[in-house]
PDB file of N, CA and C in Angstrom:
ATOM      1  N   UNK A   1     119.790 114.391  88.484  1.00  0.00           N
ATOM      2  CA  UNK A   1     119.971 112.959  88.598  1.00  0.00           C
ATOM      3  C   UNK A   1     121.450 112.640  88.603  1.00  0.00           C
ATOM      4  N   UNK A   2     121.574 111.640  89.560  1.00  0.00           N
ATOM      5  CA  UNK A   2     123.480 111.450  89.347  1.00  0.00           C
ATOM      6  C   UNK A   2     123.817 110.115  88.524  1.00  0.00           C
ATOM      7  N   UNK A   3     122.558 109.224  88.059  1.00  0.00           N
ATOM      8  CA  UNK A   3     123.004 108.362  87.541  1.00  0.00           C
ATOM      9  C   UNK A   3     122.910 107.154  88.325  1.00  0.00           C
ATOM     10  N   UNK A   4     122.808 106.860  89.274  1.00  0.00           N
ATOM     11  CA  UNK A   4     123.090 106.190  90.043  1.00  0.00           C
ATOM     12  C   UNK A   4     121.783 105.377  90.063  1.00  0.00           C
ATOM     13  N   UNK A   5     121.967 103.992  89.885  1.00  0.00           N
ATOM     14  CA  UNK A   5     120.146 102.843  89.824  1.00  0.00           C
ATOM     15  C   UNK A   5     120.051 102.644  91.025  1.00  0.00           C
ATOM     16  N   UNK A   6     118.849 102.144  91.137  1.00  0.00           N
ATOM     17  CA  UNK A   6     118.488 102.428  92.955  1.00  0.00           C
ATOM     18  C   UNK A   6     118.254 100.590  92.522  1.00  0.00           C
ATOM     19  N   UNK A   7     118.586 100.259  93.646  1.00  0.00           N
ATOM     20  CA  UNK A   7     119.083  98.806  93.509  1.00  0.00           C
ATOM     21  C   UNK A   7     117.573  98.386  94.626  1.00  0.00           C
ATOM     22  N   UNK A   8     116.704  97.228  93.655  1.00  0.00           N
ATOM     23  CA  UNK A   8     115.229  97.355  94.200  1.00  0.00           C
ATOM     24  C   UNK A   8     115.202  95.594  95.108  1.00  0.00           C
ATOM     25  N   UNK A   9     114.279  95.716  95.644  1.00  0.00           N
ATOM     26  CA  UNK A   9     114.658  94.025  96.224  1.00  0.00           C
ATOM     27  C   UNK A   9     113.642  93.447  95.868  1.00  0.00           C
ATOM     28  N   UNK A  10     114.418  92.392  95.300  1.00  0.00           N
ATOM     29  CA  UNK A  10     113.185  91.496  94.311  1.00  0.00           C
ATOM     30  C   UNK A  10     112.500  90.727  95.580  1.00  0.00           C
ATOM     31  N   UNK A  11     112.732  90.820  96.752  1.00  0.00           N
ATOM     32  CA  UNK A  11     112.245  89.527  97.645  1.00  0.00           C
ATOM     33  C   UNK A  11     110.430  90.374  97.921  1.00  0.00           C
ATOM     34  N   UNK A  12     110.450  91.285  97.425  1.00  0.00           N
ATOM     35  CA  UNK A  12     108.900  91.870  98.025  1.00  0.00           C
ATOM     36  C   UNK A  12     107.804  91.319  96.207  1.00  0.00           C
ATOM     37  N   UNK A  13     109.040  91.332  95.475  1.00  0.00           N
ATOM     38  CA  UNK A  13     107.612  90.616  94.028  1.00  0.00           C
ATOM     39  C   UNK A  13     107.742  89.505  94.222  1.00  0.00           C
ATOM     40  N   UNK A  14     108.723  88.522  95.025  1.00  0.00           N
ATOM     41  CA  UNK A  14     108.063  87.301  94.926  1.00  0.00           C
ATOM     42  C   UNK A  14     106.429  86.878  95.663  1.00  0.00           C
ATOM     43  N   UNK A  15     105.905  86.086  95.029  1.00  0.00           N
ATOM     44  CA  UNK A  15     104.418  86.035  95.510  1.00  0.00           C
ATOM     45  C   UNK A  15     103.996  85.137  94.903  1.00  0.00           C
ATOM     46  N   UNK A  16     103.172  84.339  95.641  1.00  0.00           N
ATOM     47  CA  UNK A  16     102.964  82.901  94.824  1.00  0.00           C
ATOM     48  C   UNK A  16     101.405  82.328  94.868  1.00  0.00           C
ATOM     49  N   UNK A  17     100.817  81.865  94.123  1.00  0.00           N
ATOM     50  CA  UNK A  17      99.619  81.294  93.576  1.00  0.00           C
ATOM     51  C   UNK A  17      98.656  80.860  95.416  1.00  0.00           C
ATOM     52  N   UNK A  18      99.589  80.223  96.227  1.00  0.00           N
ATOM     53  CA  UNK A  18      99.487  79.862  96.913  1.00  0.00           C
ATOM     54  C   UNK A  18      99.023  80.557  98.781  1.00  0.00           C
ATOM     55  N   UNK A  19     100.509  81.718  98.415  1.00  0.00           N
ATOM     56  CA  UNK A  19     100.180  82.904  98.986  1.00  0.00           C
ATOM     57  C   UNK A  19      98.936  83.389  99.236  1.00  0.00           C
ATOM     58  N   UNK A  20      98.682  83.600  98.004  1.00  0.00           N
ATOM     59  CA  UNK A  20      97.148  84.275  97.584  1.00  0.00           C
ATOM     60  C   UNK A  20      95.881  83.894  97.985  1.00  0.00           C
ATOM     61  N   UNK A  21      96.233  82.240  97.425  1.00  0.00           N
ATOM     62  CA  UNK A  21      95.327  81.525  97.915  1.00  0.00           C
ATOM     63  C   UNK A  21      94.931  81.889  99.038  1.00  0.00           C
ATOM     64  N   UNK A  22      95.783  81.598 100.153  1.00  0.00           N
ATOM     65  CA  UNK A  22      95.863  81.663 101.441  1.00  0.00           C
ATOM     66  C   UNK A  22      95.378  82.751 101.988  1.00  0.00           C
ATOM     67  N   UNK A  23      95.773  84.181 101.403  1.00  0.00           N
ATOM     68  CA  UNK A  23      94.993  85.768 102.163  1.00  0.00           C
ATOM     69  C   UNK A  23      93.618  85.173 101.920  1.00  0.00           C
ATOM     70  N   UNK A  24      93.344  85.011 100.285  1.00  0.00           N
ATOM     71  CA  UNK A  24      91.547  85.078 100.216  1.00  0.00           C
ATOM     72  C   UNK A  24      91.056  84.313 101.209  1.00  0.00           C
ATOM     73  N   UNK A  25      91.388  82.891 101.206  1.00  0.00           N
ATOM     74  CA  UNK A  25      90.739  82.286 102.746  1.00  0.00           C
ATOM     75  C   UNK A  25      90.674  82.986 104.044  1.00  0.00           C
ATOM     76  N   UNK A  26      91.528  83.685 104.074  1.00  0.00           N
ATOM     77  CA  UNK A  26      91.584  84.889 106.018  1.00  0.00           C
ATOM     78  C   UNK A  26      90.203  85.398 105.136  1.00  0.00           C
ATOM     79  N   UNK A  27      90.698  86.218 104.040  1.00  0.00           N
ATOM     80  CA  UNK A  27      89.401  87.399 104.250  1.00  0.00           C
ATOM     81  C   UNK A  27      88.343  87.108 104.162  1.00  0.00           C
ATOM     82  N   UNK A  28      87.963  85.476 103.728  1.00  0.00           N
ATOM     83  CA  UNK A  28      86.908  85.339 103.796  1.00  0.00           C
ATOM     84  C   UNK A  28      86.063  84.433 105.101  1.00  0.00           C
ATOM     85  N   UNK A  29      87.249  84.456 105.899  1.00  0.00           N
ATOM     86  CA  UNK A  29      86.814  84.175 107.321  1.00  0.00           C
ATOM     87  C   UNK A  29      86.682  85.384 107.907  1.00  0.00           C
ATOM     88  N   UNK A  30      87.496  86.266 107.585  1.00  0.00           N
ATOM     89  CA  UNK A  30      86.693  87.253 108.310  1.00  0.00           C
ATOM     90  C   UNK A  30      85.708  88.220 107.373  1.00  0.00           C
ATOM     91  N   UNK A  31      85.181  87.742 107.045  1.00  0.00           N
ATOM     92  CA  UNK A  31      83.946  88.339 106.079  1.00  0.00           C
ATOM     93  C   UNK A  31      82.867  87.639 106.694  1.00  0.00           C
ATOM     94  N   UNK A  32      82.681  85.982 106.886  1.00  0.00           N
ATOM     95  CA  UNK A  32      82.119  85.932 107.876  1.00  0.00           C
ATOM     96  C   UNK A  32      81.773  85.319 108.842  1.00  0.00           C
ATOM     97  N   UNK A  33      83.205  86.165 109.639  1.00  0.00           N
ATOM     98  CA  UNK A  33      83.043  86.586 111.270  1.00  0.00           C
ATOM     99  C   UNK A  33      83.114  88.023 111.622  1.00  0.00           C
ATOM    100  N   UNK A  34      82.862  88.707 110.524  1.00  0.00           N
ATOM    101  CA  UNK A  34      82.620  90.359 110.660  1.00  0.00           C
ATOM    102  C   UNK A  34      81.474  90.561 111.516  1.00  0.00           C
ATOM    103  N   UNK A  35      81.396  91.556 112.773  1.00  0.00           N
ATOM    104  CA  UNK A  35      80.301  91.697 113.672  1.00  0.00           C
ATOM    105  C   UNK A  35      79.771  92.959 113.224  1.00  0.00           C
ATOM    106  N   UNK A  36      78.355  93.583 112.951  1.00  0.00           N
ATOM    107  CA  UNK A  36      77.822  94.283 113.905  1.00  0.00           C
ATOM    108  C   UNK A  36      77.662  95.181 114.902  1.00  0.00           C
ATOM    109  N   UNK A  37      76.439  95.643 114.756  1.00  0.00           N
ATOM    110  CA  UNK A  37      76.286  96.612 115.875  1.00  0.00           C
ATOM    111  C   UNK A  37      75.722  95.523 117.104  1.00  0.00           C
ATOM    112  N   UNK A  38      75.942  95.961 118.053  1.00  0.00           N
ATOM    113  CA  UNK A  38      75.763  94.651 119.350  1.00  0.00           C
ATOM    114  C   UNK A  38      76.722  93.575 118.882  1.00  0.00           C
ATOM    115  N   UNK A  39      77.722  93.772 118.738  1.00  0.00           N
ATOM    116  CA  UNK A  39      78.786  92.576 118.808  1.00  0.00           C
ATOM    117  C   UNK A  39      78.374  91.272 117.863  1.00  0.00           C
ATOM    118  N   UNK A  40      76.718  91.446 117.700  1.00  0.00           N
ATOM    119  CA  UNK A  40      76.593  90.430 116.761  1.00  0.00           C
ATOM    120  C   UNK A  40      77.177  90.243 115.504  1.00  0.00           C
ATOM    121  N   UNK A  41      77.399  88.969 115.422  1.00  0.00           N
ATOM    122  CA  UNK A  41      78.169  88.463 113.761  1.00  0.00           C
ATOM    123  C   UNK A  41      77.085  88.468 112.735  1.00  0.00           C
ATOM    124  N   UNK A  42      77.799  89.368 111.429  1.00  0.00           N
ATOM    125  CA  UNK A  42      76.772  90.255 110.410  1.00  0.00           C
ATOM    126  C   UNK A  42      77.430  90.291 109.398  1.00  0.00           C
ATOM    127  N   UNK A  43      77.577  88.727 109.043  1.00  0.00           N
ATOM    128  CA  UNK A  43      78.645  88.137 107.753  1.00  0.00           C
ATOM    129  C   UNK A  43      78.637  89.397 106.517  1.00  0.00           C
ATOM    130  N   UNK A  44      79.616  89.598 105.731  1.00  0.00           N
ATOM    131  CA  UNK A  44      79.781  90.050 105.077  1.00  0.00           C
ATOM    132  C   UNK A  44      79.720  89.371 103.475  1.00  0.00           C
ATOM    133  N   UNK A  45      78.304  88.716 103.406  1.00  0.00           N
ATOM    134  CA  UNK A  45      78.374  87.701 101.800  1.00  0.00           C
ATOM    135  C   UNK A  45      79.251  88.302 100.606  1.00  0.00           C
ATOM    136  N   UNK A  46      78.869  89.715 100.471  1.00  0.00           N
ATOM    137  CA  UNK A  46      79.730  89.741  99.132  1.00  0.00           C
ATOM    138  C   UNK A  46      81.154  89.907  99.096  1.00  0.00           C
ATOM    139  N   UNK A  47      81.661  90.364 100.339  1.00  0.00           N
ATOM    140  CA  UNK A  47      83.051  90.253 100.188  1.00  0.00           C
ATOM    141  C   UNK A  47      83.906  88.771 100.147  1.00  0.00           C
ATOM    142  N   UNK A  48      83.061  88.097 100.882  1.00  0.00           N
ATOM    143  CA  UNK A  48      82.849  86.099 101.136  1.00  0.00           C
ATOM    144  C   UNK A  48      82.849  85.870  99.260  1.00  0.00           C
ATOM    145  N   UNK A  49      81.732  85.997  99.004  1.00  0.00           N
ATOM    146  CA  UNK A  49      81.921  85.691  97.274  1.00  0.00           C
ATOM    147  C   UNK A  49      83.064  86.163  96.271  1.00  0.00           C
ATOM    148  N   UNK A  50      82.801  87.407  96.837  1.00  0.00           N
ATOM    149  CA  UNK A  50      84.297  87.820  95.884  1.00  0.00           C
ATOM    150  C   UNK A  50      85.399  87.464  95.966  1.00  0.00           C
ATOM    151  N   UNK A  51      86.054  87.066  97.345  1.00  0.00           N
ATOM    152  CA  UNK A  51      87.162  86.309  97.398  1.00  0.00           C
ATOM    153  C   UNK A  51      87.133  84.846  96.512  1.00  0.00           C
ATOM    154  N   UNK A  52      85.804  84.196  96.893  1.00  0.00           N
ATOM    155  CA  UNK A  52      85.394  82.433  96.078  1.00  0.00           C
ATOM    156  C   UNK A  52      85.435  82.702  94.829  1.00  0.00           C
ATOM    157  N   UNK A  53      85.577  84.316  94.003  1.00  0.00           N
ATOM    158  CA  UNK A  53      85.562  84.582  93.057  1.00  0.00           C
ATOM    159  C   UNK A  53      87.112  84.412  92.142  1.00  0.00           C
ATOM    160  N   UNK A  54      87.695  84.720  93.656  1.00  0.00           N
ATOM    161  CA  UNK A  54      89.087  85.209  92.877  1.00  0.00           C
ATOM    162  C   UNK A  54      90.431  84.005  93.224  1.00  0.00           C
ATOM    163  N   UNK A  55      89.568  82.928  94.139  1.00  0.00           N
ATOM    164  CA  UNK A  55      90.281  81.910  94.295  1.00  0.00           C
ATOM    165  C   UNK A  55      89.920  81.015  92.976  1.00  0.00           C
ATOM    166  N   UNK A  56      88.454  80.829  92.604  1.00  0.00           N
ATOM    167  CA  UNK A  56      88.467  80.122  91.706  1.00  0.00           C
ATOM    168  C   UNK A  56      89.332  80.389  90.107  1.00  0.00           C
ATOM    169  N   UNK A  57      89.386  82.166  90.119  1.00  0.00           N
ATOM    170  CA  UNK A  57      90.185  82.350  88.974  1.00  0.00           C
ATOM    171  C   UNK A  57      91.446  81.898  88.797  1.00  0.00           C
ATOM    172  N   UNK A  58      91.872  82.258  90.301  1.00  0.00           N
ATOM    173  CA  UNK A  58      93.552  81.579  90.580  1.00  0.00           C
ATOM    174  C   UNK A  58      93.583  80.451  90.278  1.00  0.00           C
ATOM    175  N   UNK A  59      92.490  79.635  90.475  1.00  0.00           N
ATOM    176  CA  UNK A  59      92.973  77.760  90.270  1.00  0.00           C
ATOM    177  C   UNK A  59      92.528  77.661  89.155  1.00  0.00           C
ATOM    178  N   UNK A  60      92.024  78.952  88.257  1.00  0.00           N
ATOM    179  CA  UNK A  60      91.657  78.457  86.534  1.00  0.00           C
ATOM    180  C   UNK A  60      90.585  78.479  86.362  1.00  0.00           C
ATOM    181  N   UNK A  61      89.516  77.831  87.531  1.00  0.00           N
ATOM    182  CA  UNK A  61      88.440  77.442  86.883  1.00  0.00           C
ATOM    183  C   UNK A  61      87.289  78.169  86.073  1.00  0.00           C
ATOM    184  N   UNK A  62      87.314  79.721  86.440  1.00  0.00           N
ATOM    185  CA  UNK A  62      86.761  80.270  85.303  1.00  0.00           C
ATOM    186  C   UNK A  62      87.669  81.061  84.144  1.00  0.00           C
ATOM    187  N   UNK A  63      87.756  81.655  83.188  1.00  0.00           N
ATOM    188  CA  UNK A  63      88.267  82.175  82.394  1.00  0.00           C
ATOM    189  C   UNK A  63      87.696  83.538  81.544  1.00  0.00           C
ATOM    190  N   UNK A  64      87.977  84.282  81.649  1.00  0.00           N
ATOM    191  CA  UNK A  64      87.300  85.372  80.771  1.00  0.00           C
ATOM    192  C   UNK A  64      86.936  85.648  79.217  1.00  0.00           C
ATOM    193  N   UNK A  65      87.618  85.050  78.130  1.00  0.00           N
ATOM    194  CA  UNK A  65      87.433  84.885  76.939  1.00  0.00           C
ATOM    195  C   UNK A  65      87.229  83.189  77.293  1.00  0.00           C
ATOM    196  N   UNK A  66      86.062  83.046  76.308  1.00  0.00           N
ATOM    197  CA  UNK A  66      86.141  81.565  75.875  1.00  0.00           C
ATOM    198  C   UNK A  66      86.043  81.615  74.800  1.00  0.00           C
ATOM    199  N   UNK A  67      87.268  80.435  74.679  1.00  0.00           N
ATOM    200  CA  UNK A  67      87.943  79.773  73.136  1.00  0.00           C
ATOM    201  C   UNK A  67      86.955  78.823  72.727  1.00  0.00           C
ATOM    202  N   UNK A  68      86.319  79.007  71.190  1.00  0.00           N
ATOM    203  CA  UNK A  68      85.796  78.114  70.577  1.00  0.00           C
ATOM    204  C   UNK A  68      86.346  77.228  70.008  1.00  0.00           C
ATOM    205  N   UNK A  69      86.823  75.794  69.358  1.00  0.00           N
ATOM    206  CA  UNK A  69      87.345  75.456  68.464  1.00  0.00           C
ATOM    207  C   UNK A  69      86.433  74.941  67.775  1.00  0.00           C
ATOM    208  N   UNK A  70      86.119  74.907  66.125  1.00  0.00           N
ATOM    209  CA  UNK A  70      85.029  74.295  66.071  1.00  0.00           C
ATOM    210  C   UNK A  70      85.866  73.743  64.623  1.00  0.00           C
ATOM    211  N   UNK A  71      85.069  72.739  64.400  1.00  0.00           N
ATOM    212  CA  UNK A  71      85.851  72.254  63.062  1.00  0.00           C
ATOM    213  C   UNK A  71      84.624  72.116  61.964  1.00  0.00           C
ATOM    214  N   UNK A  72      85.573  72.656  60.597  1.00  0.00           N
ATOM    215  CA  UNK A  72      84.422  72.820  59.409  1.00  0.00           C
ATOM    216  C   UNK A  72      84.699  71.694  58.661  1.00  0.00           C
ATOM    217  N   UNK A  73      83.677  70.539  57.966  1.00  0.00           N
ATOM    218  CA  UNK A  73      83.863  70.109  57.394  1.00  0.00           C
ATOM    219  C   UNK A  73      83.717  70.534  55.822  1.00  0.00           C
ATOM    220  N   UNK A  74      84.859  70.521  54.531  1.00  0.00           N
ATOM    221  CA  UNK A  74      83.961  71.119  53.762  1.00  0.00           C
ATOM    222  C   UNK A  74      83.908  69.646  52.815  1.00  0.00           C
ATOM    223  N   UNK A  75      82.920  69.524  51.759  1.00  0.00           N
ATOM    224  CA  UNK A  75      82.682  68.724  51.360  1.00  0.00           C
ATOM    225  C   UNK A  75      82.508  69.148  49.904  1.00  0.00           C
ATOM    226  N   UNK A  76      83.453  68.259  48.933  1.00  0.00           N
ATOM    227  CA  UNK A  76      83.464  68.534  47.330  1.00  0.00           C
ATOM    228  C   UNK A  76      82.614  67.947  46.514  1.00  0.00           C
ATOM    229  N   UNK A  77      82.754  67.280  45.398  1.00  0.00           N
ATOM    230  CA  UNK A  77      81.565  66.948  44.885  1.00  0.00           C
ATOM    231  C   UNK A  77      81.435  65.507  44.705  1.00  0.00           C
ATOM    232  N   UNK A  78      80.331  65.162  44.723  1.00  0.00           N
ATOM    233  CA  UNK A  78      80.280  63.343  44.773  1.00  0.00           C
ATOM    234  C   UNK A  78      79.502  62.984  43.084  1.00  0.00           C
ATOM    235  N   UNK A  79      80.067  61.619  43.289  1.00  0.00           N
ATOM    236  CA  UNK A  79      79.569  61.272  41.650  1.00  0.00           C
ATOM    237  C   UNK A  79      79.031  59.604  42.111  1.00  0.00           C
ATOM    238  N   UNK A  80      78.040  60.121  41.285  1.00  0.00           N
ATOM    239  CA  UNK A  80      76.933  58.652  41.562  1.00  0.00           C
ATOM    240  C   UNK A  80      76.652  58.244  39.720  1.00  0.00           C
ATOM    241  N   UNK A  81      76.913  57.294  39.935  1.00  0.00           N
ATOM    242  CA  UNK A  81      76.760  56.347  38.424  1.00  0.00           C
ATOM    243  C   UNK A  81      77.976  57.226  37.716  1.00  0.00           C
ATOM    244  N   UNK A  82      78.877  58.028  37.705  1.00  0.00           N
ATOM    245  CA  UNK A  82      79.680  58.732  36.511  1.00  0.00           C
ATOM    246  C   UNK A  82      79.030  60.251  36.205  1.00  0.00           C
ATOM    247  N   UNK A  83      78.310  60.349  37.197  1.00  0.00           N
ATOM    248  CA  UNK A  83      77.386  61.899  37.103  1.00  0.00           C
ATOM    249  C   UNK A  83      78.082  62.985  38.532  1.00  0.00           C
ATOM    250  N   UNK A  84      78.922  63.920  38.009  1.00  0.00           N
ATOM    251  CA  UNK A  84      79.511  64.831  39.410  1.00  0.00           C
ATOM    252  C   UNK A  84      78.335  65.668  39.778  1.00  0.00           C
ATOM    253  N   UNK A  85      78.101  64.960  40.994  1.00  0.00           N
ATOM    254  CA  UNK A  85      77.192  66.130  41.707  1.00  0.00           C
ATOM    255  C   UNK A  85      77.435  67.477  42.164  1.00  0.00           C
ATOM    256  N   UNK A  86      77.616  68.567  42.559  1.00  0.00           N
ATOM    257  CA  UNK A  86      77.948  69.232  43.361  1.00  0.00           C
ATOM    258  C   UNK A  86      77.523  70.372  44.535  1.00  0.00           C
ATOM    259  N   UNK A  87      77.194  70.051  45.756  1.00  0.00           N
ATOM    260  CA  UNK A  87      76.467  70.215  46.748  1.00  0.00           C
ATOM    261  C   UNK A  87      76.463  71.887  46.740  1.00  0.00           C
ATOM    262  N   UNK A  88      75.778  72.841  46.728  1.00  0.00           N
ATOM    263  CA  UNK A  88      75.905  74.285  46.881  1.00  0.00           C
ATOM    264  C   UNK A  88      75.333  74.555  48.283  1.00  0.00           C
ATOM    265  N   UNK A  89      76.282  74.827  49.083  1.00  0.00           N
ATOM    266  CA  UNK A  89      75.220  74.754  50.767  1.00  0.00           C
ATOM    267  C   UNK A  89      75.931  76.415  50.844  1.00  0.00           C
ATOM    268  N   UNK A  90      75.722  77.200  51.481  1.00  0.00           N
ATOM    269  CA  UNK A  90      76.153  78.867  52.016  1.00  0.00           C
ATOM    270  C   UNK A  90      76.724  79.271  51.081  1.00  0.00           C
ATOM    271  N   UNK A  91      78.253  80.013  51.374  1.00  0.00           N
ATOM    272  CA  UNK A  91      78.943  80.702  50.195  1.00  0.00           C
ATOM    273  C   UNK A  91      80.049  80.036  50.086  1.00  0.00           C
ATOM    274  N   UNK A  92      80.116  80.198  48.911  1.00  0.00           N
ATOM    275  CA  UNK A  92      81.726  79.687  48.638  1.00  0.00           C
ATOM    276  C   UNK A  92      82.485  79.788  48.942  1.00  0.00           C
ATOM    277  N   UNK A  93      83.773  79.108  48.797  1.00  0.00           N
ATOM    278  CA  UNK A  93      85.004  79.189  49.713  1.00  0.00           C
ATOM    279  C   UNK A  93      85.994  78.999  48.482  1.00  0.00           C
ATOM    280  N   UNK A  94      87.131  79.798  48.162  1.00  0.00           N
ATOM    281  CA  UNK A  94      88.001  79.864  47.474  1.00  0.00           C
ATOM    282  C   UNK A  94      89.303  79.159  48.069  1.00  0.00           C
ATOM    283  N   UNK A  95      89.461  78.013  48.274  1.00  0.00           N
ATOM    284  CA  UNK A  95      90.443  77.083  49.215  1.00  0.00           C
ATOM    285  C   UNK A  95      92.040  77.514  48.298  1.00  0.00           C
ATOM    286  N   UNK A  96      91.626  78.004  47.035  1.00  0.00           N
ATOM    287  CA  UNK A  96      92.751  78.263  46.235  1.00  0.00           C
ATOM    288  C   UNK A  96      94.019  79.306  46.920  1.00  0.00           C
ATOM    289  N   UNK A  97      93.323  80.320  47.168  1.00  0.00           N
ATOM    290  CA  UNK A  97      93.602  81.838  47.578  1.00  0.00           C
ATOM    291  C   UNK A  97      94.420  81.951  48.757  1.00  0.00           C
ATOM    292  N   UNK A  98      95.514  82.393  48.638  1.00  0.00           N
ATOM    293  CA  UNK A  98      96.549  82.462  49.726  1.00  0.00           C
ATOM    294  C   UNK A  98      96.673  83.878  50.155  1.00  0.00           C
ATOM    295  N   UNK A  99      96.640  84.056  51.443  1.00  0.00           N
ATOM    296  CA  UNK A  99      96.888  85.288  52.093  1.00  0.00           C
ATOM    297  C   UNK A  99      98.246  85.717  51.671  1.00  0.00           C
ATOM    298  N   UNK A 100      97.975  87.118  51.280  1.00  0.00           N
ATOM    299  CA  UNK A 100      99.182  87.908  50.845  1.00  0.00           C
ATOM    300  C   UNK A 100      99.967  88.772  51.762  1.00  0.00           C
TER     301      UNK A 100
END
């Protein structure tokens, strides 16, 4: 090795959301206008879907993990006439206890 960095051209990683967009639509025109034996046109559905697959990921609309947020209410104890009730619902929760 002499040391020497091989000087790379960033103009081939640029590539854009849009770009992309744009191939999946060709390929999925020609998916189907793919012909056949006898020249007949003999669409190609799943390659057609898989592109609708991978445009919709590009614009977001599906996602692979889904995020739950869910919110817990917890609820302490109530006092009716001067009497503390206190509700026992699942397991306890030590709200005290700080991660170490």
């Amino acid at each position: 090795m002499t040391g020497k960095k091989k000087k790379i051209n960033t103009e081939q990683f640029n590539y854009s959301k849009n770009e992309s967009f744009e191939n999946l639509e060709v390929v999925q025109k020609m998916a189907l206008n793919r012909k056949g034996k006898d020249d007949e046109i003999n669409p190609d559905i799943s390659t057609f879907l898989k592109a609708e697959e991978l445009k919709g990921k590009l614009c977001g609309l599906y996602s692979d993990k889904i995020s739950q947020n869910t919110d817990v209410k917890i609820m302490g104890s109530v006092k009716i006439n001067g009497k503390e009730l206190r509700l026992k619902t699942g397991e306890e929760i030590n709200l005290d206890k700080k991660d170490d």
